[in-house]
C-alpha atoms as a PDB file:
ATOM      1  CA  UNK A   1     118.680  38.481  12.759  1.00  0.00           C
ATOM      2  CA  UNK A   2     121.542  40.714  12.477  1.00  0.00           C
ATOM      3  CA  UNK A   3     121.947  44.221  12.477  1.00  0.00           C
ATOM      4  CA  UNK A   4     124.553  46.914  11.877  1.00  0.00           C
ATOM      5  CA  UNK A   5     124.379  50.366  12.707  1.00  0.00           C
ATOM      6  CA  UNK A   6     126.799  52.722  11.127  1.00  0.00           C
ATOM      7  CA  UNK A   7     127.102  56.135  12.549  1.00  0.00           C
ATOM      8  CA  UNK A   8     128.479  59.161  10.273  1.00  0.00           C
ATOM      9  CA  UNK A   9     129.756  61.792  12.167  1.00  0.00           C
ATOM     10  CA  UNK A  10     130.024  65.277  10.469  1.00  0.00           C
ATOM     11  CA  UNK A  11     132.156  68.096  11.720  1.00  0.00           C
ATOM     12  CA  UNK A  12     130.569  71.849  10.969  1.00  0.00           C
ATOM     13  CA  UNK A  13     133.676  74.445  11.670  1.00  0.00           C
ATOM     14  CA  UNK A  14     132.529  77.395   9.428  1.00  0.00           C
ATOM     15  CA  UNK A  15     129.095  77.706   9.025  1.00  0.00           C
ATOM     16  CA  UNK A  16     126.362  77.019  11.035  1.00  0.00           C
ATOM     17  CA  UNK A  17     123.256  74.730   9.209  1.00  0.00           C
ATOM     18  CA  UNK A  18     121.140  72.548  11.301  1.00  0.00           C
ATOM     19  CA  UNK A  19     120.478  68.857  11.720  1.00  0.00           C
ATOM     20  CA  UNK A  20     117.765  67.203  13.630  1.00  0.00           C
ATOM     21  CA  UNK A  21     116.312  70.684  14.235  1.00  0.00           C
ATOM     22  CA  UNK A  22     119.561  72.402  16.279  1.00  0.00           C
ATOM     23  CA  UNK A  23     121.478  75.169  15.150  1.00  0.00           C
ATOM     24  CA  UNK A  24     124.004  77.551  16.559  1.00  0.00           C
ATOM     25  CA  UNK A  25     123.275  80.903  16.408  1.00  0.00           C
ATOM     26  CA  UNK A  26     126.119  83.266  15.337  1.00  0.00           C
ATOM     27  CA  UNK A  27     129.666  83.169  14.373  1.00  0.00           C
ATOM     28  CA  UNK A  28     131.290  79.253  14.714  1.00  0.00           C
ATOM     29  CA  UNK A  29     134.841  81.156  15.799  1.00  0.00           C
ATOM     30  CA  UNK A  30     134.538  83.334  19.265  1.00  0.00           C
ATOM     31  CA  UNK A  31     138.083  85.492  19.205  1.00  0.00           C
ATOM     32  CA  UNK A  32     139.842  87.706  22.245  1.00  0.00           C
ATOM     33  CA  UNK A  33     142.542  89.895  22.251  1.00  0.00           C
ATOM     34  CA  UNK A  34     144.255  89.134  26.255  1.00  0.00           C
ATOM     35  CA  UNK A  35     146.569  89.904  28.455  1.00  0.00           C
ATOM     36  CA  UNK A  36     148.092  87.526  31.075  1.00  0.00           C
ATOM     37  CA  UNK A  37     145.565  87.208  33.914  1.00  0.00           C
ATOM     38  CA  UNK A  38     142.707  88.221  32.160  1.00  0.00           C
ATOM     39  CA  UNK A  39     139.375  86.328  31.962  1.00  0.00           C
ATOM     40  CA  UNK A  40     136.519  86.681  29.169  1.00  0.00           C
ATOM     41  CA  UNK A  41     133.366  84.972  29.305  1.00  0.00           C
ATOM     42  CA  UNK A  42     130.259  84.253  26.903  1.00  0.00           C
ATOM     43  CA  UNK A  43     127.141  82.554  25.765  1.00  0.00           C
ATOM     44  CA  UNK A  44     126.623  80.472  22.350  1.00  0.00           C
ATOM     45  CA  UNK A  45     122.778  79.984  21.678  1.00  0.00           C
ATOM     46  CA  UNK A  46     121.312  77.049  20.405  1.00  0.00           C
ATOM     47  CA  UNK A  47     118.291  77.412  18.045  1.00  0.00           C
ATOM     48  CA  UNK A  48     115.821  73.988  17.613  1.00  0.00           C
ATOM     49  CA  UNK A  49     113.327  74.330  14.795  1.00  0.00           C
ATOM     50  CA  UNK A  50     112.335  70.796  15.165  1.00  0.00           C
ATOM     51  CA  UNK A  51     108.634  69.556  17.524  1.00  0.00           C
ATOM     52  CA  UNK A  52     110.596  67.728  19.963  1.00  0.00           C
ATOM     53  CA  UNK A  53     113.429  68.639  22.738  1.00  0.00           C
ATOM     54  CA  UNK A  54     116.637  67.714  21.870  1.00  0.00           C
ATOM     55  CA  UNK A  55     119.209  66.474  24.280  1.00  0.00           C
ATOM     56  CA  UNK A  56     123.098  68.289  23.800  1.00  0.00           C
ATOM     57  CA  UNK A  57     126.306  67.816  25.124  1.00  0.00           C
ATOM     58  CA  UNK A  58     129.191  70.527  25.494  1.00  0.00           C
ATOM     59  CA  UNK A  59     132.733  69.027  24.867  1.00  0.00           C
ATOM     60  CA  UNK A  60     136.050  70.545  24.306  1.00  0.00           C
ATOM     61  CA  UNK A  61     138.753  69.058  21.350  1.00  0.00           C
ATOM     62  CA  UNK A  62     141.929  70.135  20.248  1.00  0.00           C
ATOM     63  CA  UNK A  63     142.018  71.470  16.877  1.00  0.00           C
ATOM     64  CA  UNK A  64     144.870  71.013  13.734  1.00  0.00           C
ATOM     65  CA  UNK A  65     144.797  70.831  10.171  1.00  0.00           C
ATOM     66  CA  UNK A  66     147.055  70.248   7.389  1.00  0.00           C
ATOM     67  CA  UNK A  67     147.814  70.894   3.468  1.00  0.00           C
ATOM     68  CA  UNK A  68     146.694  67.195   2.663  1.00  0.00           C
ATOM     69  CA  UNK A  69     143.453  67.307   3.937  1.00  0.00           C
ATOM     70  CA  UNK A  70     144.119  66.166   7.561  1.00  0.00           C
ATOM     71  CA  UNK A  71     142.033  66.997  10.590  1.00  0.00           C
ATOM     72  CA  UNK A  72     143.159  66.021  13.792  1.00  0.00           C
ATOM     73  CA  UNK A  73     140.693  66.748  16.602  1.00  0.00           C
ATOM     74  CA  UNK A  74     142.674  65.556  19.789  1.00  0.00           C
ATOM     75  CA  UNK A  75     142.517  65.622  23.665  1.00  0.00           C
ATOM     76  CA  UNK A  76     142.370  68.965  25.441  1.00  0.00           C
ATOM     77  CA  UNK A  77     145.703  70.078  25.966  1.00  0.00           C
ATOM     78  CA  UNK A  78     148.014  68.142  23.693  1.00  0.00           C
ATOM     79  CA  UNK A  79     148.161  70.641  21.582  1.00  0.00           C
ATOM     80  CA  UNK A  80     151.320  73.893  22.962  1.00  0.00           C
ATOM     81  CA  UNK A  81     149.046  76.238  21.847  1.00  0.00           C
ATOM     82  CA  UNK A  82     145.715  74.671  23.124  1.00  0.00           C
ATOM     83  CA  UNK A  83     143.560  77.492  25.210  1.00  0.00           C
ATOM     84  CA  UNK A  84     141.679  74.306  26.315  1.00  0.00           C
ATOM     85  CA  UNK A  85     142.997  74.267  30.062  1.00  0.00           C
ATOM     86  CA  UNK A  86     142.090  78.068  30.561  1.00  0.00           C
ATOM     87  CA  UNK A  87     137.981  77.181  29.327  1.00  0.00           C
ATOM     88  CA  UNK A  88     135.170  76.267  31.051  1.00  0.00           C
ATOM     89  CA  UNK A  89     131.935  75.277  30.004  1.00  0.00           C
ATOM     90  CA  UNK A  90     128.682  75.253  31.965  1.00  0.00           C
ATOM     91  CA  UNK A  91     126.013  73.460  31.669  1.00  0.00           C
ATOM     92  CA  UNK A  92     127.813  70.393  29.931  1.00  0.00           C
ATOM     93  CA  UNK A  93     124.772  69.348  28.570  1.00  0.00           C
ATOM     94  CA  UNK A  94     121.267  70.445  28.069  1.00  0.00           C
ATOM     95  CA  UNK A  95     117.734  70.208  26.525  1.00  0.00           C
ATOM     96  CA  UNK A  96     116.866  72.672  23.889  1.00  0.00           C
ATOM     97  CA  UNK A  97     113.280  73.067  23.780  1.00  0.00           C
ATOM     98  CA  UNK A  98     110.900  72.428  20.817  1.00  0.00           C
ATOM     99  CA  UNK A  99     110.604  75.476  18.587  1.00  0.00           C
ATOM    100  CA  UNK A 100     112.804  77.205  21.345  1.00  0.00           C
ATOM    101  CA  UNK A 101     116.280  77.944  22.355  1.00  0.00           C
ATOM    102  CA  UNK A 102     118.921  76.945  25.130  1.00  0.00           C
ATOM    103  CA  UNK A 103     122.397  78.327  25.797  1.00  0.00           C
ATOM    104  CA  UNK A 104     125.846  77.247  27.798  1.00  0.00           C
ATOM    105  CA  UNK A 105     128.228  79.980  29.183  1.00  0.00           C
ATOM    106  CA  UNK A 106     131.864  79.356  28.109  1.00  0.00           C
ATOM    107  CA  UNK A 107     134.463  81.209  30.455  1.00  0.00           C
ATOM    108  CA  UNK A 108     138.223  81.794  30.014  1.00  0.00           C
ATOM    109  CA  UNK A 109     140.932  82.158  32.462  1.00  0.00           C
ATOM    110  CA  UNK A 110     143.794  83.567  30.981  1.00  0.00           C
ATOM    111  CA  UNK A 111     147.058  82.350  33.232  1.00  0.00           C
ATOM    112  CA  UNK A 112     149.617  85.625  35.203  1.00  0.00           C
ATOM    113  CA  UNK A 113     152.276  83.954  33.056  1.00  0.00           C
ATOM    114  CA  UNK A 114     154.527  86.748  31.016  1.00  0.00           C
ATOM    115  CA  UNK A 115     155.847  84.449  28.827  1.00  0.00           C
ATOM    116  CA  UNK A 116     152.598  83.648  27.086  1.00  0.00           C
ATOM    117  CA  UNK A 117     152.598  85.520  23.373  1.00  0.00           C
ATOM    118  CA  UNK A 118     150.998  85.036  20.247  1.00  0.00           C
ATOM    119  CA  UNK A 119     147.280  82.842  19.219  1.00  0.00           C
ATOM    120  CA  UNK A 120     146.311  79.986  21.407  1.00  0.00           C
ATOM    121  CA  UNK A 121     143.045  78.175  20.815  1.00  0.00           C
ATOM    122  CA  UNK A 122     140.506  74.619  20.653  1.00  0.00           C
ATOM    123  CA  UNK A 123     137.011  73.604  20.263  1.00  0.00           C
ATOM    124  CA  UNK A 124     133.995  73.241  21.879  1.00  0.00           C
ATOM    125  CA  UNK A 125     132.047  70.349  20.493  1.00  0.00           C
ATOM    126  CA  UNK A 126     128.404  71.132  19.996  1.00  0.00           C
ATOM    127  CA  UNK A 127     126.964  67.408  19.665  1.00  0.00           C
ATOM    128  CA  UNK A 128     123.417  66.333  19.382  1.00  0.00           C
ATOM    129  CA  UNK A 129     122.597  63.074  21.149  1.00  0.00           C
ATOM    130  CA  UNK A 130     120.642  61.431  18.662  1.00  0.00           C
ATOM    131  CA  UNK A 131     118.415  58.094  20.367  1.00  0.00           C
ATOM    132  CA  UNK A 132     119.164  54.755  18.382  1.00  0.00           C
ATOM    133  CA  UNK A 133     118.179  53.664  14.644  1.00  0.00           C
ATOM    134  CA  UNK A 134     115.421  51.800  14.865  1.00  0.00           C
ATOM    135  CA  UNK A 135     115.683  49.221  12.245  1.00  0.00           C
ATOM    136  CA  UNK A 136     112.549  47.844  10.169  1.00  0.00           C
ATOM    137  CA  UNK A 137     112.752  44.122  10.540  1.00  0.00           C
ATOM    138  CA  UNK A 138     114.307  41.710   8.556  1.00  0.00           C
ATOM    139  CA  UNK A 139     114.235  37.915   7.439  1.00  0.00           C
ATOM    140  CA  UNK A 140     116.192  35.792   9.683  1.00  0.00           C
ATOM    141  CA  UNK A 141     120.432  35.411   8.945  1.00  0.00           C
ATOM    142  CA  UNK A 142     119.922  38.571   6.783  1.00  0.00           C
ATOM    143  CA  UNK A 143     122.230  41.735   7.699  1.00  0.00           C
ATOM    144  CA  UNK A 144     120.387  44.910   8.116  1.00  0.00           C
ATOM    145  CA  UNK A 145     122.296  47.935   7.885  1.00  0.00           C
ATOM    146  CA  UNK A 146     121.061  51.510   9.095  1.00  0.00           C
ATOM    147  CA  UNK A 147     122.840  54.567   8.409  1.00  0.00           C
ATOM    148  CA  UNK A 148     123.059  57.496  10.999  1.00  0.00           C
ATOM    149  CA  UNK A 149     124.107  60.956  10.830  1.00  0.00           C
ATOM    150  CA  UNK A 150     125.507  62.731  13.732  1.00  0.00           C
ATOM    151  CA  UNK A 151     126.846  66.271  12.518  1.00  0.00           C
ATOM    152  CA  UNK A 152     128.809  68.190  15.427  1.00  0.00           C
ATOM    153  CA  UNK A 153     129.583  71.714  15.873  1.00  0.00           C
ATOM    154  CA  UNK A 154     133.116  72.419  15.961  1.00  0.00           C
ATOM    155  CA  UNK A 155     133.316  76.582  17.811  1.00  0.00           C
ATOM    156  CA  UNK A 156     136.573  77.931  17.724  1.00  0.00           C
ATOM    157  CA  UNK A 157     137.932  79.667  20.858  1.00  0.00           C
ATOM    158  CA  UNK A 158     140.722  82.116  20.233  1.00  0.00           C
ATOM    159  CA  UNK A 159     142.665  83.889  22.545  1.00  0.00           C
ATOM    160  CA  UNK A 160     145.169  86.333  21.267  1.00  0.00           C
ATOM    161  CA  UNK A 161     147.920  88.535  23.131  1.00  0.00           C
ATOM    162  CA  UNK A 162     147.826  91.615  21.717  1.00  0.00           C
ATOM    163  CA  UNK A 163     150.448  91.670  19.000  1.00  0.00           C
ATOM    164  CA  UNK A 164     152.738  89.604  20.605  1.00  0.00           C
ATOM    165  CA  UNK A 165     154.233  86.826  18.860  1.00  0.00           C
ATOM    166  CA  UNK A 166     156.216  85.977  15.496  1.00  0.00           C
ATOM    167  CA  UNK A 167     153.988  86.460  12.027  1.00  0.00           C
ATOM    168  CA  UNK A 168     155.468  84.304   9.565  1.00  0.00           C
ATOM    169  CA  UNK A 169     154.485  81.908   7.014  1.00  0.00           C
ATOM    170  CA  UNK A 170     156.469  79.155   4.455  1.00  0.00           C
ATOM    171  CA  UNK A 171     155.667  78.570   1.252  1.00  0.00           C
ATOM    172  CA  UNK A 172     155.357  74.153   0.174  1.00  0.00           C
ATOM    173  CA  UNK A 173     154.917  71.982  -2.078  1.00  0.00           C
ATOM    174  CA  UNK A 174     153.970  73.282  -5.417  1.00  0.00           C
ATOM    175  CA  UNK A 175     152.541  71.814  -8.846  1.00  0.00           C
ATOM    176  CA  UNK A 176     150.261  71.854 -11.470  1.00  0.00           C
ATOM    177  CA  UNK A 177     147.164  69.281 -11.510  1.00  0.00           C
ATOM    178  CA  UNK A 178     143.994  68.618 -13.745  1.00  0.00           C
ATOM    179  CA  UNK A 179     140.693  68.404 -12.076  1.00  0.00           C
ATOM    180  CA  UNK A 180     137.218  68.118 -13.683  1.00  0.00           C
ATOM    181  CA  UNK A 181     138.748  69.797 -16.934  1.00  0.00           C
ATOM    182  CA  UNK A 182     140.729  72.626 -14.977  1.00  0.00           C
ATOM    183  CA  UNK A 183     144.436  73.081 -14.604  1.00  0.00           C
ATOM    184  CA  UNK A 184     145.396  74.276 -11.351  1.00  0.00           C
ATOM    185  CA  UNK A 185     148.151  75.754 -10.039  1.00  0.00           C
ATOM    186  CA  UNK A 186     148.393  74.452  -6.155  1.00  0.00           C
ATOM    187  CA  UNK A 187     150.846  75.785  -3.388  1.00  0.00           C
ATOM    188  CA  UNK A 188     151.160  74.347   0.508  1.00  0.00           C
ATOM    189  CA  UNK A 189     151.444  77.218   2.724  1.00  0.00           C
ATOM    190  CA  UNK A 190     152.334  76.260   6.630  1.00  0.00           C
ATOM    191  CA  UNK A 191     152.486  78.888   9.439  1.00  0.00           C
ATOM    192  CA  UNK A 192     155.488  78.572  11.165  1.00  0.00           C
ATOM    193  CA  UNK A 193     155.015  81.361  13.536  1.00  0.00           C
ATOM    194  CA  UNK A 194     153.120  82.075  16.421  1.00  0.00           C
ATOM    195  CA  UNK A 195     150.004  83.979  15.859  1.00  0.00           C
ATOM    196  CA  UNK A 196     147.281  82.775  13.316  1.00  0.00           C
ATOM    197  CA  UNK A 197     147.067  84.617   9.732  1.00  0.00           C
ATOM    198  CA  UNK A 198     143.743  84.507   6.906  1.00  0.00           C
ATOM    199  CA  UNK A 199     146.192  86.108   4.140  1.00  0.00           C
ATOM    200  CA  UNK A 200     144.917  86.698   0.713  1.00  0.00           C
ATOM    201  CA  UNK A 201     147.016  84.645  -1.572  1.00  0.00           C
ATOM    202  CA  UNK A 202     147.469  84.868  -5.192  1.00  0.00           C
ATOM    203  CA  UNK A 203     150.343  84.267  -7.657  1.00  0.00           C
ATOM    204  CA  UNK A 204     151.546  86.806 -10.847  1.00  0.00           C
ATOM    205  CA  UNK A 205     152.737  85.452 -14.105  1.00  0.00           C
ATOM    206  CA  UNK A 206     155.254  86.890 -16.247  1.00  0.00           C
ATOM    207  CA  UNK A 207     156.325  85.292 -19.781  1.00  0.00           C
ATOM    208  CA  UNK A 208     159.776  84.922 -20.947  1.00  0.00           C
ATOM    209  CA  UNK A 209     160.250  88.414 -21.706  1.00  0.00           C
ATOM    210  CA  UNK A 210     159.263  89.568 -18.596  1.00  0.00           C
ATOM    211  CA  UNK A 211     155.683  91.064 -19.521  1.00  0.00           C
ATOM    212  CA  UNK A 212     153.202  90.394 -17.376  1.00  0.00           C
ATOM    213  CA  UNK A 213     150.301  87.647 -18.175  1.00  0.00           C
ATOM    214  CA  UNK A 214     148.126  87.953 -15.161  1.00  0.00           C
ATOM    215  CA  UNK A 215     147.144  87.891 -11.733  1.00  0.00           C
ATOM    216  CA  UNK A 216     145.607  84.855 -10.286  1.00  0.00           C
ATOM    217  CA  UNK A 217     143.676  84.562  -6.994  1.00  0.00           C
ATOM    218  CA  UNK A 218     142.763  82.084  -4.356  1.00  0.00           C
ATOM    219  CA  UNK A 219     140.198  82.230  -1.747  1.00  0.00           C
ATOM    220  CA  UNK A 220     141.455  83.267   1.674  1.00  0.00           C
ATOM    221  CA  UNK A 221     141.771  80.955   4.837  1.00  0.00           C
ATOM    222  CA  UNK A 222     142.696  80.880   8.299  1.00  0.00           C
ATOM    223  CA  UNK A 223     145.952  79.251   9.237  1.00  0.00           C
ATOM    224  CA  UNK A 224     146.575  78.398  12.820  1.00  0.00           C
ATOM    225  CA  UNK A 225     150.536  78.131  13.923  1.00  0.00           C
ATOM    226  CA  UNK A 226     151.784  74.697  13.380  1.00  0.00           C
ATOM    227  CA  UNK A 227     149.026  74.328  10.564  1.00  0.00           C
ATOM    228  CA  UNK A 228     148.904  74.462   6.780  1.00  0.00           C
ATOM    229  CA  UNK A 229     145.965  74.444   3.941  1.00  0.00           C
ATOM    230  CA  UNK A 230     146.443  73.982  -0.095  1.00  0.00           C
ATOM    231  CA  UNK A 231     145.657  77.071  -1.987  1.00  0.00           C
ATOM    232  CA  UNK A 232     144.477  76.699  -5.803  1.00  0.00           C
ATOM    233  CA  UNK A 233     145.038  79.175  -8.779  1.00  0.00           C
ATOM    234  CA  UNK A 234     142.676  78.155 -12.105  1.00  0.00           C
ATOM    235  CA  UNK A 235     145.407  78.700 -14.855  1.00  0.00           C
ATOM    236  CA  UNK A 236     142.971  76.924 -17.756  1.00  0.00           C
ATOM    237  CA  UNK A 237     143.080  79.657 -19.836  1.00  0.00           C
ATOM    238  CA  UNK A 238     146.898  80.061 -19.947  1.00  0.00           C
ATOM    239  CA  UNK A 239     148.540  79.512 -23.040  1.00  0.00           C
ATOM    240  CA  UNK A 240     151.562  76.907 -23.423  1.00  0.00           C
ATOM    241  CA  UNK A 241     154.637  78.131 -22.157  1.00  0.00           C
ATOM    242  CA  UNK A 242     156.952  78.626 -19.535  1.00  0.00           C
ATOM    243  CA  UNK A 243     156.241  81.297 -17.348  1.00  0.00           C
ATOM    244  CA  UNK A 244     157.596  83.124 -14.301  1.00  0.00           C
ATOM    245  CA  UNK A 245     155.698  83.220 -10.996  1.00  0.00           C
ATOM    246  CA  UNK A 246     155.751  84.875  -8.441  1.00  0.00           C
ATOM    247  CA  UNK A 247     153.264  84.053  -4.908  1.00  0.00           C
ATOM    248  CA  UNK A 248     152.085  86.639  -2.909  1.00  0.00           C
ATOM    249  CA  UNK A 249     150.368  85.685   0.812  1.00  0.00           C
ATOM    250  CA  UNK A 250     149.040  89.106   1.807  1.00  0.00           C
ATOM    251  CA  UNK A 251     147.780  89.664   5.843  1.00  0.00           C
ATOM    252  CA  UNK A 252     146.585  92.749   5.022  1.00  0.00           C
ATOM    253  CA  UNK A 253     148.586  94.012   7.338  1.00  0.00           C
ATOM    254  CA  UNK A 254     152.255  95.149   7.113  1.00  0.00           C
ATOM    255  CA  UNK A 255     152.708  91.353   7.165  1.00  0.00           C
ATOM    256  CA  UNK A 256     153.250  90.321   3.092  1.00  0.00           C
ATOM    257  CA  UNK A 257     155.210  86.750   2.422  1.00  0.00           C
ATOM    258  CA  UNK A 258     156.256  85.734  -1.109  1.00  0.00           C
ATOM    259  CA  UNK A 259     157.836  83.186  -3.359  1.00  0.00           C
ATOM    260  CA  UNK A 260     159.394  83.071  -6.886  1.00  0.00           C
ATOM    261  CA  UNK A 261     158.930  79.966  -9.050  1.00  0.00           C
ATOM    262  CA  UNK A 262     159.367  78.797 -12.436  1.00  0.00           C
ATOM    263  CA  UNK A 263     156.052  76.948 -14.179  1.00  0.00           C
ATOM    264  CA  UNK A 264     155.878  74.682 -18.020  1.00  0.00           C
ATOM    265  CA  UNK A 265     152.518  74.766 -18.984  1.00  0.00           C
ATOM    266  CA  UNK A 266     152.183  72.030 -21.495  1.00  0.00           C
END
């Protein structure tokens, strides 16, 4: 008889649902504002719902993301502005108990080093160890495929120095696109600075005479330096036309970016 086992792993890096019973309690992104030498410390509770203990291990990742949809979780410390060398993590694994709770203390040793300015950060990886699919048999020279799930906790640890570092952000790629009966107006934005930014972003039409047609908003999302994410504007109910734009990315801060484009709505 053969058998396959495929296992789906699932990363969770913004909300915190359960599988298999486990849960993290609280916010999925821990944040510090530092200065060289200091150290910060803290506990992340695990919540199991389920009848039986559950067996989890602690890991840490790298963390970057990109415009096209790309999610790179490498080593510790590949990453220049990885935190990952300055964090500790004890126990590396443990039992959570049925119906109960279990924690790990995470602590982080910021190096003396002057130099160091702006947002560093990386994952822990909260991962259940889920025991083996047991498969139901099978007639001989058959295949028999069973499907796991394996969902992951991705925590993000951010360290910050003050207000150190350079704020700055560059505006992509840009088009129009259907999708499911839309037309969307989509826009790369990368941060090319040093410290991360969650800027509101939204883009103002004008037509050809200059009046103004609206004001149209995307959601807001954290960008890491040396990352980027794709930011949509719902421009359905736009007439035809050629229209003036202009892109705001707002910080809410004294921190405001913007681009001026031209867009032919067909």
């Amino acid at each position: 008889m053969k058998k396959a086992i495929l296992i789906m792993l699932v990363f969770l890096c913004s909300a915190a649902t359960s599988f298999a019973g486990v849960s993290v309690v609280g916010s999925l992104t821990r944040e510090n504002t530092v200065a060289p030498g200091d150290r910060y410390e803290g506990n992340i509770m695990l919540r199991n719902s389920d009848e039986e203990s559950v067996e989890v291990r602690i890991y840490k990742k790298d963390y970057l993301f990109y415009a096209d949809g790309r999610n790179l979780y490498d080593e510790p410390g590949s990453n220049p502005r990885s935190n990952a060398e300055w964090l500790t993590i004890q126990p590396a694994q443990l039992t959570v108990p049925p119906k109960g709770t279990g924690a790990f203390h995470y602590t982080v040793q910021i190096p003396k080093n002057e130099d160091l300015k702006g947002s560093y950060w990386s994952l822990l990886m909260v991962e259940p160890m889920v025991p083996p699919a047991v498969l139901p048999g099978q007639q001989e020279d058959k295949v028999s495929v069973g499907l796991q799930t394996v969902i992951r906790y991705a925590i993000q640890i951010v360290t910050d120095f003050g207000d150190s570092g350079e704020w700055q952000l560059r505006f992509g790629d840009k088009k129009l696109v259907m999708n499911e009966g839309k037309r969307l107006f989509e826009i790369d934005i990368e941060n090319v600075g040093e410290r991360w930014l969650s800027p509101m972003v939204w883009i103002e039409l004008y037509n050809a005479e200059g009046a103004p047609v609206g004001r149209f908003e995307s959601s807001q999302k954290r960008i890491y330096p040396g990352c980027s994410v794709r930011h949509q504007m719902d421009l359905t109910g736009v007439p035809a036309g050629t229209y003036n734009a202009v892109a705001i990315a707002d910080n809410k801060d004294d921190h405001v970016f913007g681009g001026q484009y031209e867009i032919e709505i067909k």
